[in-house]
C-alpha atoms as a PDB file:
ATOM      1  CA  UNK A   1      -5.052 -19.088  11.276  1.00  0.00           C
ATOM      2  CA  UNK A   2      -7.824 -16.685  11.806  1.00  0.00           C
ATOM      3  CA  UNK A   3      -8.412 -14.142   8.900  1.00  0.00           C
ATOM      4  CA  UNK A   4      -8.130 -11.528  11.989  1.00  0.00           C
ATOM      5  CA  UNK A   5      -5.037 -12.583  12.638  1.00  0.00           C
ATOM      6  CA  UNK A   6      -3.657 -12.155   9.694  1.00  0.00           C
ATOM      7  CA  UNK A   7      -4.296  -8.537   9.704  1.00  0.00           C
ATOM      8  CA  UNK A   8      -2.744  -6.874  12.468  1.00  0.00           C
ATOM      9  CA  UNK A   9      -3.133  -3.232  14.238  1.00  0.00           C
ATOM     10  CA  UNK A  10      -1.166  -1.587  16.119  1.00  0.00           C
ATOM     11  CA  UNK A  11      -2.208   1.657  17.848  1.00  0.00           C
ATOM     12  CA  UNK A  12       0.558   3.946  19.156  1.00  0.00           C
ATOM     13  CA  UNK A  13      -0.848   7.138  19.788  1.00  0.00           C
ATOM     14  CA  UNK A  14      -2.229   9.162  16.653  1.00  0.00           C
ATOM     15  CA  UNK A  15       0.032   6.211  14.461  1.00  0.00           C
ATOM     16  CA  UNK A  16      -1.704   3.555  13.080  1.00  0.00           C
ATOM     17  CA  UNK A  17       0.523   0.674  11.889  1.00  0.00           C
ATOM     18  CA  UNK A  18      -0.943  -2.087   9.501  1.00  0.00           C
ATOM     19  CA  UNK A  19       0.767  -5.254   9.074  1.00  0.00           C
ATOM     20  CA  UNK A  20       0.150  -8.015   6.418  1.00  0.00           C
ATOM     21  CA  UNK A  21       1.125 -10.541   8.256  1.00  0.00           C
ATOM     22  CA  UNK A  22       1.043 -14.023   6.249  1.00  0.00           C
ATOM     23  CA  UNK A  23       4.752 -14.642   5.575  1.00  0.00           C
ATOM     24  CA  UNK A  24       5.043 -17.993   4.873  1.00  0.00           C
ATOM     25  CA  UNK A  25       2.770 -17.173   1.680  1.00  0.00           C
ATOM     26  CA  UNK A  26       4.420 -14.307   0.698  1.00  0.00           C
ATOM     27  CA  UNK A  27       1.742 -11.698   2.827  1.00  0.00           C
ATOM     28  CA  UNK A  28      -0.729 -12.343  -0.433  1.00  0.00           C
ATOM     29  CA  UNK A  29      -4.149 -11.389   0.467  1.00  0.00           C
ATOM     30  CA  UNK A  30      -7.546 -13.189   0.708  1.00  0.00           C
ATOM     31  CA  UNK A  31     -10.648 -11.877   0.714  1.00  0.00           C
ATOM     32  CA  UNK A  32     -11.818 -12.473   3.745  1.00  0.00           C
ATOM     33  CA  UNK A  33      -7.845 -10.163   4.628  1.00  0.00           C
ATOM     34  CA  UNK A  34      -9.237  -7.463   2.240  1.00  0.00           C
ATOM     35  CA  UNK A  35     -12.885  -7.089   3.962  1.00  0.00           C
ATOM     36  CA  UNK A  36     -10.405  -6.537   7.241  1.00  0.00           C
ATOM     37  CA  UNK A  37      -8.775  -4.144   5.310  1.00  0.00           C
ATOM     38  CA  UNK A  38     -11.139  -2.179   3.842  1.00  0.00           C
ATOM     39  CA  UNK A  39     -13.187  -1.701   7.687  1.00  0.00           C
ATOM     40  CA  UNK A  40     -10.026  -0.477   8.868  1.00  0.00           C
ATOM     41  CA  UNK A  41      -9.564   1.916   6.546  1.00  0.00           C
ATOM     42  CA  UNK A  42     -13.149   2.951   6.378  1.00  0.00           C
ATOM     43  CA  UNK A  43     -13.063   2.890  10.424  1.00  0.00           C
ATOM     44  CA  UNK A  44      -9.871   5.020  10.314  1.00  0.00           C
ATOM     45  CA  UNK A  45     -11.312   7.598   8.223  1.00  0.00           C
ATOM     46  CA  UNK A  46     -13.720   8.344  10.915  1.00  0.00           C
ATOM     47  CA  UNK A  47     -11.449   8.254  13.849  1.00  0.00           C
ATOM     48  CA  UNK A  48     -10.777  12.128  15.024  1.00  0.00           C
ATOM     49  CA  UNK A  49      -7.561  11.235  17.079  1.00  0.00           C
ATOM     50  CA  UNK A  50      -6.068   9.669  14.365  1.00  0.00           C
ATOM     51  CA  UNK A  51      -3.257  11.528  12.241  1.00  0.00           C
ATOM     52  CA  UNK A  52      -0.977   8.928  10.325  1.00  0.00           C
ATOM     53  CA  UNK A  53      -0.835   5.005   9.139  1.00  0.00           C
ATOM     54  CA  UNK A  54       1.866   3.360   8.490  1.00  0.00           C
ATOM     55  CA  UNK A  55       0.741  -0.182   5.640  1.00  0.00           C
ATOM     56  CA  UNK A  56       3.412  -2.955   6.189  1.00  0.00           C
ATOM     57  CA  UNK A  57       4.134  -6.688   5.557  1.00  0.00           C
ATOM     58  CA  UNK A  58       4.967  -8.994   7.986  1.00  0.00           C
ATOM     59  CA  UNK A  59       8.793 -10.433   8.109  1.00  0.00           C
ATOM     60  CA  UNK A  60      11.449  -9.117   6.534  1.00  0.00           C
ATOM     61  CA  UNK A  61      11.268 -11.203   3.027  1.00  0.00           C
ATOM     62  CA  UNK A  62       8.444  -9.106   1.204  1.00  0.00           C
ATOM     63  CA  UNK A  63       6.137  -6.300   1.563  1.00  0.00           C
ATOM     64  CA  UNK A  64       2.919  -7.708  -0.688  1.00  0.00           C
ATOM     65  CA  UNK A  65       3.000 -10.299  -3.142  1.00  0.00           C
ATOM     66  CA  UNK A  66      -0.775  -9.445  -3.997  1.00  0.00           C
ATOM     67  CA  UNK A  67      -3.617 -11.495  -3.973  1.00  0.00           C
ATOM     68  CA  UNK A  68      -3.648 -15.357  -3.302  1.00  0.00           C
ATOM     69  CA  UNK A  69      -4.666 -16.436  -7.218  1.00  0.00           C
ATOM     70  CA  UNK A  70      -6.697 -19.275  -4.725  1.00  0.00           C
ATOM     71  CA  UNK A  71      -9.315 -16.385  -3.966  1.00  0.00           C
ATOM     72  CA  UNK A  72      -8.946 -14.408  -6.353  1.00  0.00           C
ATOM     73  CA  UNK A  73     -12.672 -14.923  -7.824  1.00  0.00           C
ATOM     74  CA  UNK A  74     -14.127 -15.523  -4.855  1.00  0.00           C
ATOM     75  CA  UNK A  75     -16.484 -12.240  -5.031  1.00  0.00           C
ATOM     76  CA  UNK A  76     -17.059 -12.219  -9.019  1.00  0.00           C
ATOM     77  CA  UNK A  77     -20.702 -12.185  -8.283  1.00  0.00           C
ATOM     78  CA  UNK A  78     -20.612  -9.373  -6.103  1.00  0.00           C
ATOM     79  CA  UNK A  79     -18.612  -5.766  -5.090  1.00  0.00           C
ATOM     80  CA  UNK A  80     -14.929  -6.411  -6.013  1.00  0.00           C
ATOM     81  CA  UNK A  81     -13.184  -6.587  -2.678  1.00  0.00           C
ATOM     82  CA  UNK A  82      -9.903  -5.394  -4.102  1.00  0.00           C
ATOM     83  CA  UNK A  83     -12.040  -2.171  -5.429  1.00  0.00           C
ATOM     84  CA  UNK A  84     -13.505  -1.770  -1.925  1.00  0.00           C
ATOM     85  CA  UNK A  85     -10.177  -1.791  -0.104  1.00  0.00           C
ATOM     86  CA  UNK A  86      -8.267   0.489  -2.597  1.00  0.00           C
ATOM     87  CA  UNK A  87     -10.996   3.081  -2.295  1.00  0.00           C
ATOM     88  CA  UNK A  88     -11.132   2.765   1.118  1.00  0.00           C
ATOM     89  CA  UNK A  89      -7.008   3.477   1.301  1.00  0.00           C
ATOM     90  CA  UNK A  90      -7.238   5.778  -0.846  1.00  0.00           C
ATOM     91  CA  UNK A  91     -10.115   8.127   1.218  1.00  0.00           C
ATOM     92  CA  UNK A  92      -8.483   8.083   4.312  1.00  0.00           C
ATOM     93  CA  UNK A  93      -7.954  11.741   5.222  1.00  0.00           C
ATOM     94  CA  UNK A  94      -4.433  11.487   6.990  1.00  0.00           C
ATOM     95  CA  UNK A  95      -1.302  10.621   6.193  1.00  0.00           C
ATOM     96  CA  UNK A  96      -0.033   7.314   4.785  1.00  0.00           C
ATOM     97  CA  UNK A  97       2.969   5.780   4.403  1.00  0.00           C
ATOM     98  CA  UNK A  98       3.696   2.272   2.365  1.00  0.00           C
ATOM     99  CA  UNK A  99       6.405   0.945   4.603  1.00  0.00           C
ATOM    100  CA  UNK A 100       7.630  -1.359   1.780  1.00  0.00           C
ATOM    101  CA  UNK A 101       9.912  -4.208   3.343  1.00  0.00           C
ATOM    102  CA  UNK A 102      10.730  -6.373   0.407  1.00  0.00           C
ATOM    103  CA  UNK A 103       8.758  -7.320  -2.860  1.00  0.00           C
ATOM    104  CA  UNK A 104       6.059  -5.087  -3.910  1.00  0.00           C
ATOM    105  CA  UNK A 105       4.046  -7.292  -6.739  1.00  0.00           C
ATOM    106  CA  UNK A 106       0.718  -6.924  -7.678  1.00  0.00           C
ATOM    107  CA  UNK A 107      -1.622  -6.270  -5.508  1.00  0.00           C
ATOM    108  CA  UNK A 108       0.937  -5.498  -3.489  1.00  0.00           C
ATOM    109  CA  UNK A 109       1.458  -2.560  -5.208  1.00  0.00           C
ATOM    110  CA  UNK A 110      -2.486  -1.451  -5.153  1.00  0.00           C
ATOM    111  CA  UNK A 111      -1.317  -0.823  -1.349  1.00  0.00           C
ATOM    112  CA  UNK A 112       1.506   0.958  -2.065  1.00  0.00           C
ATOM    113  CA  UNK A 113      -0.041   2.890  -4.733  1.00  0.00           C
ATOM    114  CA  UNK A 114      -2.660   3.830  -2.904  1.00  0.00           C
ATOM    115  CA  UNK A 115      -0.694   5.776   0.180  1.00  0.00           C
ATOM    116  CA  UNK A 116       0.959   8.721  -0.089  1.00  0.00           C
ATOM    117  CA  UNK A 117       4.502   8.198   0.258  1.00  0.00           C
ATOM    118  CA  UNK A 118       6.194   5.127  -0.359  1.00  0.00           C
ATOM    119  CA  UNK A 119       9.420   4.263   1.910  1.00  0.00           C
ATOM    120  CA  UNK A 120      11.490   0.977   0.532  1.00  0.00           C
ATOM    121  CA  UNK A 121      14.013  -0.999   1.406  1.00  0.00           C
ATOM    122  CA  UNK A 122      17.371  -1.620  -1.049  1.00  0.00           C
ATOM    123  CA  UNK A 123      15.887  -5.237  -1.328  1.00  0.00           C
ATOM    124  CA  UNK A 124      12.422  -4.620  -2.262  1.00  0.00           C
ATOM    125  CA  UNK A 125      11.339  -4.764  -6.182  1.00  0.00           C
ATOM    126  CA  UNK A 126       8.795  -4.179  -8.157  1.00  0.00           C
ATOM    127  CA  UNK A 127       6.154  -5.779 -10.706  1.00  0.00           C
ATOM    128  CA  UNK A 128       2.359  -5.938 -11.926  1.00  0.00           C
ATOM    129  CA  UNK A 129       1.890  -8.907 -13.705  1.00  0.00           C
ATOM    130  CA  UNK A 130      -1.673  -8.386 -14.457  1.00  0.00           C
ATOM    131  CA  UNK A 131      -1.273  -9.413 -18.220  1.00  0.00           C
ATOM    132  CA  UNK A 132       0.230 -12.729 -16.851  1.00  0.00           C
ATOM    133  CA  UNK A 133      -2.174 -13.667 -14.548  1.00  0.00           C
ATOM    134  CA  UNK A 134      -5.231 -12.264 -17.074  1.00  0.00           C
ATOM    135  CA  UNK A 135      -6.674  -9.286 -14.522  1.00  0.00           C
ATOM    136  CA  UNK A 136      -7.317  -5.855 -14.637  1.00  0.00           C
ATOM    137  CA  UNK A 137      -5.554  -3.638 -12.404  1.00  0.00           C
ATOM    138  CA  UNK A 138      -7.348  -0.794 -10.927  1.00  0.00           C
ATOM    139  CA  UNK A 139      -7.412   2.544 -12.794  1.00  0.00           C
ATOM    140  CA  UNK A 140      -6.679   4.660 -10.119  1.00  0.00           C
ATOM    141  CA  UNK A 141      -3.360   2.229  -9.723  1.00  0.00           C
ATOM    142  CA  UNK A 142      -2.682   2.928 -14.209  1.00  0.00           C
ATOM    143  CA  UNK A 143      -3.354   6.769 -13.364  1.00  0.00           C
ATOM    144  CA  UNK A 144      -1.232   7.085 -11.000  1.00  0.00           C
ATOM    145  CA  UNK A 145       1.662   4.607 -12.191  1.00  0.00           C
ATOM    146  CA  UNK A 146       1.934   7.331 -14.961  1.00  0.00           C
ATOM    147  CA  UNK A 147       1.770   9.919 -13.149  1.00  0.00           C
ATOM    148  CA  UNK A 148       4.595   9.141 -11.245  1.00  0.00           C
ATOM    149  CA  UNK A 149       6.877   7.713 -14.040  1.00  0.00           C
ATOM    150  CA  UNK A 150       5.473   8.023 -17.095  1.00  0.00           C
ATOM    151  CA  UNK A 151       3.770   5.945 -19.589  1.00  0.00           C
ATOM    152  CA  UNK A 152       6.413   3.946 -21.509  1.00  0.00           C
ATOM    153  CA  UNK A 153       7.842   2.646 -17.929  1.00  0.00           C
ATOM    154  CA  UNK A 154       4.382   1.878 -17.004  1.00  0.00           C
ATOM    155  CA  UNK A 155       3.870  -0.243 -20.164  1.00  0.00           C
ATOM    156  CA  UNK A 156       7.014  -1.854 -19.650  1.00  0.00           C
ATOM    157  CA  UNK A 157       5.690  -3.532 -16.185  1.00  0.00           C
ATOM    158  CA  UNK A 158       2.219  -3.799 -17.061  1.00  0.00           C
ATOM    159  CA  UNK A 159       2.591  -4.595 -20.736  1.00  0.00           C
ATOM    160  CA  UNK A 160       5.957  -5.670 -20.462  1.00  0.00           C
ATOM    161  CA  UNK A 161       6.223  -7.980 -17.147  1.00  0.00           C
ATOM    162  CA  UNK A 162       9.118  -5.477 -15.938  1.00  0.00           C
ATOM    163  CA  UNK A 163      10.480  -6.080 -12.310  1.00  0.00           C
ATOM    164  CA  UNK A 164      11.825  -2.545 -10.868  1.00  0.00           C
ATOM    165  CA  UNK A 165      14.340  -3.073  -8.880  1.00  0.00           C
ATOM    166  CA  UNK A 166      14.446  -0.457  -5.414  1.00  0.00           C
ATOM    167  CA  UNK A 167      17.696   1.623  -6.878  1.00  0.00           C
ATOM    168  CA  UNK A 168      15.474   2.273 -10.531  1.00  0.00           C
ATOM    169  CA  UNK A 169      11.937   2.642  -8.568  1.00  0.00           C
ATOM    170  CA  UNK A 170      13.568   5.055  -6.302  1.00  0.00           C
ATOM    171  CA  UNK A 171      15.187   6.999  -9.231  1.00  0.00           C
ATOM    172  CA  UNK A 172      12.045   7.016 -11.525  1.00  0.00           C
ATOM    173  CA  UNK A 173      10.394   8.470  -8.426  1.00  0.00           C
ATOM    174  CA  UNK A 174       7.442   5.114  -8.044  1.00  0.00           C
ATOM    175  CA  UNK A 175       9.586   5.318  -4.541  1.00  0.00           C
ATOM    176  CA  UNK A 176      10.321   8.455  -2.968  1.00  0.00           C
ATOM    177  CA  UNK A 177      12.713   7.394  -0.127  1.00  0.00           C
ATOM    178  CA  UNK A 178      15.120   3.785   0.112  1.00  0.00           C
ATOM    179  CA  UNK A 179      16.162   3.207   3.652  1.00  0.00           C
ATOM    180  CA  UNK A 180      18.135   0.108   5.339  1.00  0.00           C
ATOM    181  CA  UNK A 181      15.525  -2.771   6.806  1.00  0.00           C
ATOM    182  CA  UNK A 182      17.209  -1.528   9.977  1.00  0.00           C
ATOM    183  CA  UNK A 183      15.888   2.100   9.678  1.00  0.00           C
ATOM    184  CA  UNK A 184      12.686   1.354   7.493  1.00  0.00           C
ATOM    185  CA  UNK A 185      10.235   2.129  10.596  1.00  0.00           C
ATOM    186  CA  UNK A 186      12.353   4.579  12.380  1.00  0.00           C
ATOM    187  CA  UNK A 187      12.266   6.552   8.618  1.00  0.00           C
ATOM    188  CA  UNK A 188       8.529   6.162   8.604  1.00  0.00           C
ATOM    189  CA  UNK A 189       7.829   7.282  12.019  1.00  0.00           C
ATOM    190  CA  UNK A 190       9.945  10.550  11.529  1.00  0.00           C
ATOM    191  CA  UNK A 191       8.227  11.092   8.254  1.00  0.00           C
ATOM    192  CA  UNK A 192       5.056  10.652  10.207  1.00  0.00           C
ATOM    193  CA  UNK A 193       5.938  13.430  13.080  1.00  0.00           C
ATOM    194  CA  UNK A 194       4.835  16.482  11.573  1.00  0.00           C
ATOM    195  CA  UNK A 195       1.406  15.074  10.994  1.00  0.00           C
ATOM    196  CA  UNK A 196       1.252  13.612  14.184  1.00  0.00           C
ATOM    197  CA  UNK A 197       1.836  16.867  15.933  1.00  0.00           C
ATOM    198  CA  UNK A 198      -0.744  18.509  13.566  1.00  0.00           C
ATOM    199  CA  UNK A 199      -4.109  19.385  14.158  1.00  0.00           C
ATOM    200  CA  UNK A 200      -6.307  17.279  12.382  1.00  0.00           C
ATOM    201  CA  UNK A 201      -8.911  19.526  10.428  1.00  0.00           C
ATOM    202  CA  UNK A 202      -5.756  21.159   9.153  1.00  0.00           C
ATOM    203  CA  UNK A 203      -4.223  18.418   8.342  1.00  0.00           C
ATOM    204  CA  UNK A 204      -7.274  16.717   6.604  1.00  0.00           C
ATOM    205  CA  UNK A 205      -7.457  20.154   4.572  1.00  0.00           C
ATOM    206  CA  UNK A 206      -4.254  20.015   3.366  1.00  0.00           C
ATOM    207  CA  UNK A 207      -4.640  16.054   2.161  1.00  0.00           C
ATOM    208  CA  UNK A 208      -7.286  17.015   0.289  1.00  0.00           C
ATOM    209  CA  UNK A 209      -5.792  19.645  -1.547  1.00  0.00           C
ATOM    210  CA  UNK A 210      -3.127  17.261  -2.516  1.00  0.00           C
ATOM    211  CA  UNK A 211      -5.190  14.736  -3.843  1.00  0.00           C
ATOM    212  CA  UNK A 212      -7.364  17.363  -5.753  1.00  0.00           C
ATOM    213  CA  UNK A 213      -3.964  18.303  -7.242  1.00  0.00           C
END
């Protein structure tokens, strides 16, 4: 399979949907998937009709289960692709929404992270096992683990190994919505409306204040 096929787009309007779509490995990413990620973001950021993306895994058995630990040095000589692609997430001037279907784990949750709201299914969990598998995670991804729940939980999965299940992530606020599988895009898309009505200097304004904040 094609590493373009592995990313998928899907243009509806001023929505951009992104789908991970390697199931039968458990949608973990390449490099060769994270160069395809990072030019869509980066080509996204420039795109003036553009209001909202929605990041999503492929199937309905998990969302991310990070990188494929096959590739994962692949670029040690060179930029870090996983560095390019979060920054490239993260300075896309719309909306985005993590459309989290099932597992988040590790790099899976550098996606997640990385948008600005995070919509999960009752199914989905949660871990970084960095210390496990001896990497870093990004600090933009420590920063704002605390930030949303506070230092000793974030030990506890990055220190600790601790899998959050949907009900505690949702609670602790790492989440900020759980929907049923059946709902998950329908809650996205209506999440997405205002935005997509909005005009788009006002709306990149207003994303910008937020991430200042």
């Amino acid at each position: 399979m094609s590493a373009d096929s592995l990313i998928l787009t899907q243009r509806d309007g001023a929505c951009l949907t992104v789908t991970v779509n390697r199931p039968d490995k458990a949608n973990s990413l390449t490099t060769e998937m994270l160069v395809l990620l990072r030019d869509i973001f980066r080509k996204a950021a420039t795109d003036d009709d553009l209001r909202a993306i929605i990041m999503t895994g492929a199937g309905d058995r998990v969302f991310c289960a990070g990188a494929d630990l096959n590739t994962l040095y692949d670029a040690q000589n060179g930029p870090d692709p996983w560095d390019e692609m979060a920054e490239a997430l993260r300075a896309v001037p719309i909306l985005t929404v993590a459309a989290i279907n099932g597992p988040c784990i590790g790099g899976g949750m550098t996606l997640a992270l990385g948008c600005d709201i995070r919509i999960c299914v009752p199914e989905a969990r949660f871990g970084y096992p960095v210390l496990k598998n001896n990497v870093l995670p990004g600090q933009y991804d420590v920063d704002t683990l605390q930030a949303l729940i506070g230092p000793g939980r974030s030990a506890a999965i990055l220190l600790g190994g601790d899998t959050v299940s949907a009900e505690d992530a949702a609670a602790w606020g790492l989440i900020d919505r759980l929907t049923p599988p059946e709902a998950l895009q329908d809650t996205c898309r209506s999440l997405c409306a205002t935005a997509l009505a909005a005009e788009g200097a006002h709306l990149k304004t207003l994303k910008s204040m937020l991430r200042r904040a």
